[in-house]
PDB file of N, CA and C in Angstrom:
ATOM      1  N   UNK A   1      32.765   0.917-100.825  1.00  0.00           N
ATOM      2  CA  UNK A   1      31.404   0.702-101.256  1.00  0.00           C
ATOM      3  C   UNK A   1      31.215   1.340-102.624  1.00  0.00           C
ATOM      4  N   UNK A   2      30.272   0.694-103.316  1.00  0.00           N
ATOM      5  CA  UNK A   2      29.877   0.886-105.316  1.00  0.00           C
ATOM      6  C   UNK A   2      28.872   1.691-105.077  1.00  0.00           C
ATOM      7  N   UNK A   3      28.822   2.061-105.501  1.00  0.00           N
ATOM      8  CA  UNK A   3      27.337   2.853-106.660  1.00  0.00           C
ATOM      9  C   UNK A   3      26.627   2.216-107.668  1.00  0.00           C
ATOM     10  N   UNK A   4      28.067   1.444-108.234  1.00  0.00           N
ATOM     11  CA  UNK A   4      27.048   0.629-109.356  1.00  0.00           C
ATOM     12  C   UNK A   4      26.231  -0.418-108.801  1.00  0.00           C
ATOM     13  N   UNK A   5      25.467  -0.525-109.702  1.00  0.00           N
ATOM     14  CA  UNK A   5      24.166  -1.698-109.660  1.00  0.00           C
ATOM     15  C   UNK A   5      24.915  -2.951-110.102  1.00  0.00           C
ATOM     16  N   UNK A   6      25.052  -4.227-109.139  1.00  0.00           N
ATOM     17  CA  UNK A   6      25.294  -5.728-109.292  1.00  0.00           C
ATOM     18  C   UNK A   6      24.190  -6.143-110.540  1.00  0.00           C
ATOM     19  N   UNK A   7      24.652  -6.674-111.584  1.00  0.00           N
ATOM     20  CA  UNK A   7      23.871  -7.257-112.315  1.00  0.00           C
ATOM     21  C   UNK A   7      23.734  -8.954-112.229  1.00  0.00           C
ATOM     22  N   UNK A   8      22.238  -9.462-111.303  1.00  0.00           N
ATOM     23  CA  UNK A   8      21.758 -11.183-111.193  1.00  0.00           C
ATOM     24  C   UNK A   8      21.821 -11.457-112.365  1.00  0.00           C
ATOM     25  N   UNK A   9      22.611 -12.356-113.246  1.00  0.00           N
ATOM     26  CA  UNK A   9      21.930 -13.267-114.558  1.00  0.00           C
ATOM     27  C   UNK A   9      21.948 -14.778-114.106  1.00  0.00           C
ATOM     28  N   UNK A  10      21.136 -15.413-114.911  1.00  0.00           N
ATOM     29  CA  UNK A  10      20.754 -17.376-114.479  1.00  0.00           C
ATOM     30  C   UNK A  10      20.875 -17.640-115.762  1.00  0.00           C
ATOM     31  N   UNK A  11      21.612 -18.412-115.841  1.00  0.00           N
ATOM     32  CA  UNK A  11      21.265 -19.110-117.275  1.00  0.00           C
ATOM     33  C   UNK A  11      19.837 -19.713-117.204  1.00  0.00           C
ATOM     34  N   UNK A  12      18.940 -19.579-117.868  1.00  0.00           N
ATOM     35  CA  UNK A  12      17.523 -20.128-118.307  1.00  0.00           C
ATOM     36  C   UNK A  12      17.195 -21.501-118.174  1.00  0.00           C
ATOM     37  N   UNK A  13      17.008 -22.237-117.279  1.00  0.00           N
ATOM     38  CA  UNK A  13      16.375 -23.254-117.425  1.00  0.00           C
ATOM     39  C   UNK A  13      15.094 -23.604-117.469  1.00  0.00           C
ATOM     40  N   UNK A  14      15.218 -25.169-117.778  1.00  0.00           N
ATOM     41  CA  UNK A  14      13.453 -25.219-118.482  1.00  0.00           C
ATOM     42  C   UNK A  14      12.098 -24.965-117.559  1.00  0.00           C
ATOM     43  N   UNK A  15      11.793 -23.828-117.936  1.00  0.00           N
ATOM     44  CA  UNK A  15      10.584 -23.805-117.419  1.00  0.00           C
ATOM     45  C   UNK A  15       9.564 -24.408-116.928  1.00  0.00           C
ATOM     46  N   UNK A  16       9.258 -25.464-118.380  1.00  0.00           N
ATOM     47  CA  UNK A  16       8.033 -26.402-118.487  1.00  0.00           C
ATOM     48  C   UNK A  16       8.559 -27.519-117.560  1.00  0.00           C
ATOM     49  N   UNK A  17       9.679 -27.862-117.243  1.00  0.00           N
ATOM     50  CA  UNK A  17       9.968 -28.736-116.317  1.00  0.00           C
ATOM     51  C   UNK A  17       9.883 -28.550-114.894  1.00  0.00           C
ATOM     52  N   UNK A  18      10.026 -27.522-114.431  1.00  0.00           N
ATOM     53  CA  UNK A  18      10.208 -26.401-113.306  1.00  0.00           C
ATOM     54  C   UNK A  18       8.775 -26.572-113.137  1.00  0.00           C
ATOM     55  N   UNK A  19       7.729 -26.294-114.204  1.00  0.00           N
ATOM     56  CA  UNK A  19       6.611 -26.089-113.843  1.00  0.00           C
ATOM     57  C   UNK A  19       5.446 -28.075-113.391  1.00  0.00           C
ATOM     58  N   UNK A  20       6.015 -28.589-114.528  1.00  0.00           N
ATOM     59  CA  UNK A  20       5.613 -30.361-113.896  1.00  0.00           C
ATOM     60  C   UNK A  20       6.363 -30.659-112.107  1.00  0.00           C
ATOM     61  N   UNK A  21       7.432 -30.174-112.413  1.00  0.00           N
ATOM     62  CA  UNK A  21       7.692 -31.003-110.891  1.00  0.00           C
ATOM     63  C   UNK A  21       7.009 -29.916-109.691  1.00  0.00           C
ATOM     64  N   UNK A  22       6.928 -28.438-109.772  1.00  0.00           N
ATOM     65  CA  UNK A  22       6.390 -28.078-108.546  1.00  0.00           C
ATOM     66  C   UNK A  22       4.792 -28.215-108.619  1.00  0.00           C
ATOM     67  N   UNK A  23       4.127 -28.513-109.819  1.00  0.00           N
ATOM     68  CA  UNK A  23       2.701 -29.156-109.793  1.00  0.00           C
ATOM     69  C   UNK A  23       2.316 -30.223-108.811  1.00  0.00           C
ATOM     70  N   UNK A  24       3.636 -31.118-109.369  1.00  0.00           N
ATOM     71  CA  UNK A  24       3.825 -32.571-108.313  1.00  0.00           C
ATOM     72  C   UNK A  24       3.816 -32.309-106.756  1.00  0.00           C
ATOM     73  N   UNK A  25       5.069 -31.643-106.888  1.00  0.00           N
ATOM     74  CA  UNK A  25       5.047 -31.431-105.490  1.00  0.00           C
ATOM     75  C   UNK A  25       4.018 -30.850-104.709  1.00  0.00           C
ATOM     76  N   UNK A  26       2.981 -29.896-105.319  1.00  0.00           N
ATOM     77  CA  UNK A  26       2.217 -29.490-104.989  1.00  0.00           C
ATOM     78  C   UNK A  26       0.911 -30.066-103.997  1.00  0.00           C
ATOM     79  N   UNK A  27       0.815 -31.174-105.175  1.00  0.00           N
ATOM     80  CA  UNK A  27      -0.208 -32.426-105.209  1.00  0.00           C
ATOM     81  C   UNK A  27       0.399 -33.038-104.269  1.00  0.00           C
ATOM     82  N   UNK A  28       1.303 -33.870-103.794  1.00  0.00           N
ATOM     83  CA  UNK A  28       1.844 -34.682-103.408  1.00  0.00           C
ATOM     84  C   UNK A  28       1.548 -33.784-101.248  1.00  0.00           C
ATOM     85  N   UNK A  29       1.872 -32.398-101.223  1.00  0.00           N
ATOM     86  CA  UNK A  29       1.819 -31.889-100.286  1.00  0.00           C
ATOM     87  C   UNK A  29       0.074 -31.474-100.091  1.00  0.00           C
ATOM     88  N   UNK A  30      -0.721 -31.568-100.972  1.00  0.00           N
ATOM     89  CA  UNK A  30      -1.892 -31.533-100.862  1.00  0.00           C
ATOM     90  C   UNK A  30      -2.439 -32.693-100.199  1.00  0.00           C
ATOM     91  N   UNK A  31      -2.354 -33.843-100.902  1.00  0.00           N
ATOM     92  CA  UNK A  31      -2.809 -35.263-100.745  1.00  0.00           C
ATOM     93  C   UNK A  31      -2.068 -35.494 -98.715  1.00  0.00           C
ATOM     94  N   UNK A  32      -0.957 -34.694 -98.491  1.00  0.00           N
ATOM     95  CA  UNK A  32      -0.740 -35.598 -97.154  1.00  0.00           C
ATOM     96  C   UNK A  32      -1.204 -34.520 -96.129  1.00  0.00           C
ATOM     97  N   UNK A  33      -2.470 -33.120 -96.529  1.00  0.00           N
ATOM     98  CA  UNK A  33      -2.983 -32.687 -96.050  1.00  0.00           C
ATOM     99  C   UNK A  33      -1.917 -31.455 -95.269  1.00  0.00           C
ATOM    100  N   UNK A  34      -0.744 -30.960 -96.273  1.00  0.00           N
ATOM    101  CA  UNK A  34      -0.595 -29.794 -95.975  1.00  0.00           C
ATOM    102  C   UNK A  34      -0.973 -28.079 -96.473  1.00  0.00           C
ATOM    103  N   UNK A  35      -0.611 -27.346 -95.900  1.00  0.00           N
ATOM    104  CA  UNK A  35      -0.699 -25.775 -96.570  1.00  0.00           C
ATOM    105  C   UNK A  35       0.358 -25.645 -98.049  1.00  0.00           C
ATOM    106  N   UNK A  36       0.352 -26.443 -99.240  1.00  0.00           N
ATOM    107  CA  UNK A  36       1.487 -26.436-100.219  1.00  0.00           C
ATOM    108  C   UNK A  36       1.618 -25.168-100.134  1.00  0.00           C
ATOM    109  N   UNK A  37       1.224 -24.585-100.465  1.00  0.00           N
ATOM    110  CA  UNK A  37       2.454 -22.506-100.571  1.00  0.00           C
ATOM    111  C   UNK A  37       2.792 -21.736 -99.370  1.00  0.00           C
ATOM    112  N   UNK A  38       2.654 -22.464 -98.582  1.00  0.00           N
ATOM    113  CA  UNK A  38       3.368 -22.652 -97.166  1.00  0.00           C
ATOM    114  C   UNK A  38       4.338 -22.990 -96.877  1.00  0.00           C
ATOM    115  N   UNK A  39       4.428 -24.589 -97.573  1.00  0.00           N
ATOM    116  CA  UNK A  39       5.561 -25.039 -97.361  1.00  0.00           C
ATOM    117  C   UNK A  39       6.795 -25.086 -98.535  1.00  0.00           C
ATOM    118  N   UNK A  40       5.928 -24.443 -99.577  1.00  0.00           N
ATOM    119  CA  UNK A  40       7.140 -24.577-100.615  1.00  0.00           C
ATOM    120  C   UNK A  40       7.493 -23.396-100.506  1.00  0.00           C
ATOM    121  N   UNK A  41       7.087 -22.138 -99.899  1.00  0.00           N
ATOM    122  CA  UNK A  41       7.594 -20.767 -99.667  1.00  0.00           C
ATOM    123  C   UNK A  41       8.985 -21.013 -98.431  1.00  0.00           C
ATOM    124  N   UNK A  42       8.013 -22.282 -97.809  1.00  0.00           N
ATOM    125  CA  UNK A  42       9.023 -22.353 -96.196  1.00  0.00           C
ATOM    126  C   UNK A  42      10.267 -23.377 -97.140  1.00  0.00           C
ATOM    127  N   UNK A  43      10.718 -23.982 -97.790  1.00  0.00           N
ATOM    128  CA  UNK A  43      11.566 -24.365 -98.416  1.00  0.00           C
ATOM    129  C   UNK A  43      12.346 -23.524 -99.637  1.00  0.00           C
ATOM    130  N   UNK A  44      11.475 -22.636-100.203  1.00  0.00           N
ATOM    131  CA  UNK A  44      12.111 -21.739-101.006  1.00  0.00           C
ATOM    132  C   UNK A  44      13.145 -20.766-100.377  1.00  0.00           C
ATOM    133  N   UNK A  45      12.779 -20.612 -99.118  1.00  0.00           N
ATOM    134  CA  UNK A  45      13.669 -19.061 -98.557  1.00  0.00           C
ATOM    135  C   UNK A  45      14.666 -19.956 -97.338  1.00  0.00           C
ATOM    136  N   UNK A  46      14.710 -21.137 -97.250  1.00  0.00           N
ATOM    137  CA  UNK A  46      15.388 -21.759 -96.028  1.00  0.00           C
ATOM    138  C   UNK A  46      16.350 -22.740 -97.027  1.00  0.00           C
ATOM    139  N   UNK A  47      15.871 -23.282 -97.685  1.00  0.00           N
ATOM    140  CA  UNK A  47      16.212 -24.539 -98.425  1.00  0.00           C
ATOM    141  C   UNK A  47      16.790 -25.954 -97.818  1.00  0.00           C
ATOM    142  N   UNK A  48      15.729 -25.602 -97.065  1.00  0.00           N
ATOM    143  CA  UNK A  48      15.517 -26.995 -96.128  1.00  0.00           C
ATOM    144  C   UNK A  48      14.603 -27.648 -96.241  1.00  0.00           C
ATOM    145  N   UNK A  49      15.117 -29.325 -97.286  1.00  0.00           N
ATOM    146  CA  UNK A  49      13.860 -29.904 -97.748  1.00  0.00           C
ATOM    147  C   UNK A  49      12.718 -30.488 -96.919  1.00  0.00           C
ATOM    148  N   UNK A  50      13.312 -30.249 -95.578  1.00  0.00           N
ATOM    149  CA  UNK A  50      12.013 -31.370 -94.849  1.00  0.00           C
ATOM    150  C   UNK A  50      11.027 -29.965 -94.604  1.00  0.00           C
ATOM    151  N   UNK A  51      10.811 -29.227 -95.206  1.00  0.00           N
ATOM    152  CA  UNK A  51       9.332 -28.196 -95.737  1.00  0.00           C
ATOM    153  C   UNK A  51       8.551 -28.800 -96.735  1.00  0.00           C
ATOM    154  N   UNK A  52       9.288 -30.144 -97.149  1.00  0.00           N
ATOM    155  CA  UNK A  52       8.630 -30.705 -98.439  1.00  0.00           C
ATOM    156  C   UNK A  52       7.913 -32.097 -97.743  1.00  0.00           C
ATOM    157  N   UNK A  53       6.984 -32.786 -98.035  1.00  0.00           N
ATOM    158  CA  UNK A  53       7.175 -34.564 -97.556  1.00  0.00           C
ATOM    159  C   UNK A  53       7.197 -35.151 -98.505  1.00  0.00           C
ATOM    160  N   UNK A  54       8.135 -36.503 -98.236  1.00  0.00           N
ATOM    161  CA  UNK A  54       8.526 -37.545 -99.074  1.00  0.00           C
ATOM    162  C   UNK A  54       7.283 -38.204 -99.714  1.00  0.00           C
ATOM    163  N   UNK A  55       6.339 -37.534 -99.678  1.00  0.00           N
ATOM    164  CA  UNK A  55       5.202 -38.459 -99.806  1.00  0.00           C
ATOM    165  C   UNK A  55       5.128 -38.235-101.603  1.00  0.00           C
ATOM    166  N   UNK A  56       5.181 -39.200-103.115  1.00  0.00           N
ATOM    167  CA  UNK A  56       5.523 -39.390-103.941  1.00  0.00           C
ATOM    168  C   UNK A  56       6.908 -38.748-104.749  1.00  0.00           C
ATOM    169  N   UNK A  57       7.639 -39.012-103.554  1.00  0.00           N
ATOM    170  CA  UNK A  57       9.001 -38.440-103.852  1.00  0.00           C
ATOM    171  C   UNK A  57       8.914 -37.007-104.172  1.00  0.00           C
ATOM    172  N   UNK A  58       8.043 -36.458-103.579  1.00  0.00           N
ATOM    173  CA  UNK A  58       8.158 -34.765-103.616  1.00  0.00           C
ATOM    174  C   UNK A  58       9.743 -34.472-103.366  1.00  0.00           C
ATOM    175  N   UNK A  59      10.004 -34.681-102.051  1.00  0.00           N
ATOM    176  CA  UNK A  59      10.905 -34.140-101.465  1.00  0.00           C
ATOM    177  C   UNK A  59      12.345 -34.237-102.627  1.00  0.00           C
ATOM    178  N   UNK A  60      12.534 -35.267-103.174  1.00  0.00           N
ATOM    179  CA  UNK A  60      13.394 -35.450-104.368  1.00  0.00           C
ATOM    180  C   UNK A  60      13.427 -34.779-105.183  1.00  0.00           C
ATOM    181  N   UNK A  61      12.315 -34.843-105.676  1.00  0.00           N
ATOM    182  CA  UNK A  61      11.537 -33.730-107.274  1.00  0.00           C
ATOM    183  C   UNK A  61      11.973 -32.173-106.548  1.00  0.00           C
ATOM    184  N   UNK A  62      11.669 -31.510-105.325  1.00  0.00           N
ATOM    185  CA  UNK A  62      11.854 -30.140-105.573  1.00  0.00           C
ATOM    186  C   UNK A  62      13.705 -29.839-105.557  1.00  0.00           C
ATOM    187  N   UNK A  63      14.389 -30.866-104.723  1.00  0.00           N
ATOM    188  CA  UNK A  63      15.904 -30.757-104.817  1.00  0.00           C
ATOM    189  C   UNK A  63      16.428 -30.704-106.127  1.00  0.00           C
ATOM    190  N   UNK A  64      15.577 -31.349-107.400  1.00  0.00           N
ATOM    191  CA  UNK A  64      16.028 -30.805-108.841  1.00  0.00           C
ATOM    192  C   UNK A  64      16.258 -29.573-109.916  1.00  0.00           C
ATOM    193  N   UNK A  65      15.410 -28.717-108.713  1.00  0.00           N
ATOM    194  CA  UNK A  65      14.931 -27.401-109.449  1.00  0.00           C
ATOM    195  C   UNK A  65      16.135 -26.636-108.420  1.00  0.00           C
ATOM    196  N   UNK A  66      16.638 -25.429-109.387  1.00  0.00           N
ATOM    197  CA  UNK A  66      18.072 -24.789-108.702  1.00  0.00           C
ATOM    198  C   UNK A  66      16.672 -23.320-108.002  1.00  0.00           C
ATOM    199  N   UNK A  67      17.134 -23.453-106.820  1.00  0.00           N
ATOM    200  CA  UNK A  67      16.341 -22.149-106.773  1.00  0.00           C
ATOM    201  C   UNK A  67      16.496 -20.984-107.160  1.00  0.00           C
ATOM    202  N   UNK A  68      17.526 -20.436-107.088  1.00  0.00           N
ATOM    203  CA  UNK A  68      17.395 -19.011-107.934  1.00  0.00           C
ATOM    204  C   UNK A  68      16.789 -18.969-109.521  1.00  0.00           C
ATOM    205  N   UNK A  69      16.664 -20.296-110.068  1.00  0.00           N
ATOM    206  CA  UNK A  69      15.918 -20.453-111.501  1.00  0.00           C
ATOM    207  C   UNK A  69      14.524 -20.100-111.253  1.00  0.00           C
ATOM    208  N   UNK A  70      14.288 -21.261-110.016  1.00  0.00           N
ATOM    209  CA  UNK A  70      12.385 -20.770-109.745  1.00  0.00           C
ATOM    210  C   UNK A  70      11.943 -19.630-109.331  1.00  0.00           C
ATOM    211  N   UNK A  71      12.840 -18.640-108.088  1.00  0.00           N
ATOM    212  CA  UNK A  71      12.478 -17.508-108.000  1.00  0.00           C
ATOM    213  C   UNK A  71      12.666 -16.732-109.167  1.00  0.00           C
ATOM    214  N   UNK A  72      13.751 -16.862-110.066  1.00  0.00           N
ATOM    215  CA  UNK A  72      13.433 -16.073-111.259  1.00  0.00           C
ATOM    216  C   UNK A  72      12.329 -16.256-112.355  1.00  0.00           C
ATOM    217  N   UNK A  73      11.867 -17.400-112.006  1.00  0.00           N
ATOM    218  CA  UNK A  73      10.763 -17.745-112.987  1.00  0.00           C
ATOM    219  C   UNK A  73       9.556 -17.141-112.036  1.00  0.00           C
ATOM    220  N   UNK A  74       9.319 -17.323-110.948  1.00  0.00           N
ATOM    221  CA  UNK A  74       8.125 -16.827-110.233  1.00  0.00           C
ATOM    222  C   UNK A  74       8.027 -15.649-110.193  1.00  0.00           C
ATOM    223  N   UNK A  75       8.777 -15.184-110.054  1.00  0.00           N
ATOM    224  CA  UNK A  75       9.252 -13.583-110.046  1.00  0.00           C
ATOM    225  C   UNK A  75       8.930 -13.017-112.076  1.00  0.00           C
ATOM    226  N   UNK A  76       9.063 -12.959-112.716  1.00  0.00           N
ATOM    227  CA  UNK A  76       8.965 -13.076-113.899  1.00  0.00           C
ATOM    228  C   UNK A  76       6.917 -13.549-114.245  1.00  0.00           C
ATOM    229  N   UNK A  77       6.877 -14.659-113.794  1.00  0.00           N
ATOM    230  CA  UNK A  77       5.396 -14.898-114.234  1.00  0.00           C
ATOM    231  C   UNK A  77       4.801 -14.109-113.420  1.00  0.00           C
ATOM    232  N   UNK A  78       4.755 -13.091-112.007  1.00  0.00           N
ATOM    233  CA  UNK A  78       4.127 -12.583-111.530  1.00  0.00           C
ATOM    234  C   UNK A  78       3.855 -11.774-111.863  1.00  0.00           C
ATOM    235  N   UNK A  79       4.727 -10.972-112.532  1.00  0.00           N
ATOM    236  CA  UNK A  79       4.865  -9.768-112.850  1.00  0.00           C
ATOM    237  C   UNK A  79       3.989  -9.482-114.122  1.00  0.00           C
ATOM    238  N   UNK A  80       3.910 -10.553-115.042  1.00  0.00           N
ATOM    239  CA  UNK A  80       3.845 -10.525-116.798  1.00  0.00           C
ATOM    240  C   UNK A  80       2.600 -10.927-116.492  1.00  0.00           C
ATOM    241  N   UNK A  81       1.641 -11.561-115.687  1.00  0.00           N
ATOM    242  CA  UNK A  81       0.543 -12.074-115.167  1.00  0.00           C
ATOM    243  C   UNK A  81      -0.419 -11.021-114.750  1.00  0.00           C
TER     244      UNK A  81
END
């Protein structure tokens, strides 16, 4: 066993894109009358897309985004917020 500290790096991906498609998805889980930060929390930590519904190809759109990019981006805007 280390002592040292593991250093996480992500290469940076686009934000502003990251940020249009989980808008979508958002909407898309709104409109078919679910809890959206419910279910994109319940897909963020499982990564099991049927937390998402197909309903305007959500379920597609969030499989584009790498998750450790979005938790590093969520994680990051929370903080600076």
């Amino acid at each position: 066993m280390t002592d040292k500290t593991i250093q996480f790096k992500l290469e940076s991906g686009s934000a502003d894109e990251m940020k249009v498609i989980l808008s979508r998805v958002y909407q898309a889980l709104v409109e078919k009358g679910y809890n959206p930060i419910n279910q994109i929390v319940g897909y963020i930590l499982s990564e099991d897309p049927t937390y998402i519904t197909t309903h305007n190809n959500a379920r597609s759109l969030i499989r584009k985004i790498d998750r450790d990019e979005l938790l590093q981006e969520l994680v990051k805007n929370y903080l600076m917020n």
